[in-house]
C-alpha atoms as a PDB file:
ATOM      1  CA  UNK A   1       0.000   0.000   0.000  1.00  0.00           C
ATOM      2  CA  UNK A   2       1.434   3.294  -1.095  1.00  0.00           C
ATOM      3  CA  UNK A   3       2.512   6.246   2.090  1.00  0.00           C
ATOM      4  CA  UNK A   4       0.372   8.522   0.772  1.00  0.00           C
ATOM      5  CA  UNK A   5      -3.039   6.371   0.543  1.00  0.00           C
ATOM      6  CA  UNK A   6      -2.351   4.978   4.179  1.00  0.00           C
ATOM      7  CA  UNK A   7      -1.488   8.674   5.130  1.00  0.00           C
ATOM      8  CA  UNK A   8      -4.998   9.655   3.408  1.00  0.00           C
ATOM      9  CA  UNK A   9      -7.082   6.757   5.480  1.00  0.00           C
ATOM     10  CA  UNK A  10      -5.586   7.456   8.704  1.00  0.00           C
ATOM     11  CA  UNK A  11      -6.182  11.191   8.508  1.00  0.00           C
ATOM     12  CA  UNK A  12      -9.783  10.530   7.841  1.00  0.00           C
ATOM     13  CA  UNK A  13     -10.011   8.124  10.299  1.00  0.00           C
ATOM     14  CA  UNK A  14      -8.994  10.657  12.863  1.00  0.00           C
ATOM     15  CA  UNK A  15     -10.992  13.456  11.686  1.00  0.00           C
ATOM     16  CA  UNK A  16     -14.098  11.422  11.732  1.00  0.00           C
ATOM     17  CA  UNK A  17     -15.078  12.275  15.472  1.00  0.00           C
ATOM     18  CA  UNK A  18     -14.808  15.862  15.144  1.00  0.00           C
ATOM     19  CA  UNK A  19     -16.832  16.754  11.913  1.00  0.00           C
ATOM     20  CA  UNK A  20     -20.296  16.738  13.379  1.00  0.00           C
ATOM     21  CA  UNK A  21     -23.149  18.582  11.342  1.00  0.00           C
ATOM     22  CA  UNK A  22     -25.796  19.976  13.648  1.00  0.00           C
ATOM     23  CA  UNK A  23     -29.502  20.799  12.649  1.00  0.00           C
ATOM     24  CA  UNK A  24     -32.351  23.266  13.211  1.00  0.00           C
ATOM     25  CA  UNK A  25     -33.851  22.294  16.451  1.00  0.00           C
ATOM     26  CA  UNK A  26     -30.902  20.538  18.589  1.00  0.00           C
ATOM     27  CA  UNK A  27     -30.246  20.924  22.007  1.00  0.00           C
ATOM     28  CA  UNK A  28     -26.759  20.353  22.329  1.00  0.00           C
ATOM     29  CA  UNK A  29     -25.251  19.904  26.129  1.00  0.00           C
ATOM     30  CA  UNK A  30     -21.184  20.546  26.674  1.00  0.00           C
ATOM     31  CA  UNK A  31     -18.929  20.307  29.583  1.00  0.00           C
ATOM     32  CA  UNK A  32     -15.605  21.199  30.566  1.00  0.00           C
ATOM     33  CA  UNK A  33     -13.523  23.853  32.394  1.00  0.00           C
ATOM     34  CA  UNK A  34     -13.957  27.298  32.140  1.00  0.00           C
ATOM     35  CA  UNK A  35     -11.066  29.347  32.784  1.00  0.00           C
ATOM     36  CA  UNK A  36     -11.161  33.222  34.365  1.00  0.00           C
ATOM     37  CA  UNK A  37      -7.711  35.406  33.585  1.00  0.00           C
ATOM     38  CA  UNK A  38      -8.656  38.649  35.877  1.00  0.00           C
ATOM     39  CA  UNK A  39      -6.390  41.724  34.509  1.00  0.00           C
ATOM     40  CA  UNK A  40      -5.573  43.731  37.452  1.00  0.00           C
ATOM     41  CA  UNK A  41      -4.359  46.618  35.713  1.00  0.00           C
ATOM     42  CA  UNK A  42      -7.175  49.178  36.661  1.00  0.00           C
ATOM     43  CA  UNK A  43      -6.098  52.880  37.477  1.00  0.00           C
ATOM     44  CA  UNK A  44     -10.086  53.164  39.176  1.00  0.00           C
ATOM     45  CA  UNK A  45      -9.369  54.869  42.700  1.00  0.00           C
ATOM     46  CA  UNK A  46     -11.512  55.114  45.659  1.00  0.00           C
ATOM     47  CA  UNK A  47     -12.118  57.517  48.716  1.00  0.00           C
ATOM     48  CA  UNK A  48     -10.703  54.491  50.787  1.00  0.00           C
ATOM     49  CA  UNK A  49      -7.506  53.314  49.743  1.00  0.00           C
ATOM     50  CA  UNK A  50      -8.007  49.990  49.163  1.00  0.00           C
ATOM     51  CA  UNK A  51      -5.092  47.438  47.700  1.00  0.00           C
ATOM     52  CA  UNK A  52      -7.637  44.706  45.591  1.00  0.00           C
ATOM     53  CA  UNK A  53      -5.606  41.416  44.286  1.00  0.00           C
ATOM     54  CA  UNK A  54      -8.019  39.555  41.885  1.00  0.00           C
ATOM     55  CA  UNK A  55      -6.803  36.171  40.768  1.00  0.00           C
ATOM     56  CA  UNK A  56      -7.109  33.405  37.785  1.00  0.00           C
ATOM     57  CA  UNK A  57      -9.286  30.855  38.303  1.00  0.00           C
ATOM     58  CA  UNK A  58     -11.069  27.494  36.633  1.00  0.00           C
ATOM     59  CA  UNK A  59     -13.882  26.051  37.663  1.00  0.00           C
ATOM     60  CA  UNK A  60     -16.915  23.693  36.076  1.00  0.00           C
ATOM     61  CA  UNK A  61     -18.451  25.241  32.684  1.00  0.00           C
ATOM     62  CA  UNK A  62     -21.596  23.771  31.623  1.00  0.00           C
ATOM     63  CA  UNK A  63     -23.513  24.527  28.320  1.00  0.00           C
ATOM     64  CA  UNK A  64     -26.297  24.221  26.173  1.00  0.00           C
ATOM     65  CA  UNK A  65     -26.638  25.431  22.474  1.00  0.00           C
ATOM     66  CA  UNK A  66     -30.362  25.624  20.459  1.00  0.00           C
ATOM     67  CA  UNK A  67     -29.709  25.496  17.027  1.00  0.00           C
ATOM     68  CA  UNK A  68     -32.156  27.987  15.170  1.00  0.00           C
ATOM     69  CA  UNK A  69     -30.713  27.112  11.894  1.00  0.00           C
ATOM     70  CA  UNK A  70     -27.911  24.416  10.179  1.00  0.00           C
ATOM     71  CA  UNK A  71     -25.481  27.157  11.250  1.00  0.00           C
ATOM     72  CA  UNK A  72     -26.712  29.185  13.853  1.00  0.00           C
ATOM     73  CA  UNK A  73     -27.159  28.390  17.347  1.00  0.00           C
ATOM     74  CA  UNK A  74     -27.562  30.278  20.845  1.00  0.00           C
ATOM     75  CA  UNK A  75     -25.416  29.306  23.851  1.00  0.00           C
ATOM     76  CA  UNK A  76     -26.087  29.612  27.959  1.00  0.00           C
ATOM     77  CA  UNK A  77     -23.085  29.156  29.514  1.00  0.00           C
ATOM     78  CA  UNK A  78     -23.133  28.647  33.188  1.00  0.00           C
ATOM     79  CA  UNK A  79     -20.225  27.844  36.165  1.00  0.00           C
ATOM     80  CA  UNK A  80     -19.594  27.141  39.367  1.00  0.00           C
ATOM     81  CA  UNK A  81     -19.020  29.782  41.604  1.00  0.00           C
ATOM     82  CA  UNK A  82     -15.339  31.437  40.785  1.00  0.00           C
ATOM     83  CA  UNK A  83     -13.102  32.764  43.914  1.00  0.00           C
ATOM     84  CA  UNK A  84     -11.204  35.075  43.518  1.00  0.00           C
END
């Protein structure tokens, strides 16, 4: 079998699992991490001198996508609560 046709077949064979076509009408339900980089650069100052340190932090993402066309779709994206 030549390189290039075994090259070809095991290139689709790992690209199968992430084309997925999606229609008017799903529901589609994801989870995974959800990552916060705070940027602490403000120059906001108060009457009270106050020294705020905000951190990064990743917790739980959940969402859910309704498709309102073959290519459009509207996400909710909710977390656990992030400390900062």
């Amino acid at each position: 079998m030549k390189k290039s046709t075994l090259a070809i077949i095991l290139g689709g064979a790992l690209l199968t699992g992430t084309a997925m076509a999606h229609q008017a009408g799903d529901v589609i339900f994801r989870a995974g991490a959800v990552h916060v980089k705070a940027n602490s650069s403000s120059d906001t100052k108060t009457a009270v001198d106050i020294d705020l340190k905000v951190k990064n932090n990743t917790q739980l993402g959940l969402t859910a996508t309704y498709m309102l066309a073959d290519n459009v779709g509207i996400e909710l994206l909710g977390a656990t609560p992030f400390s900062h």
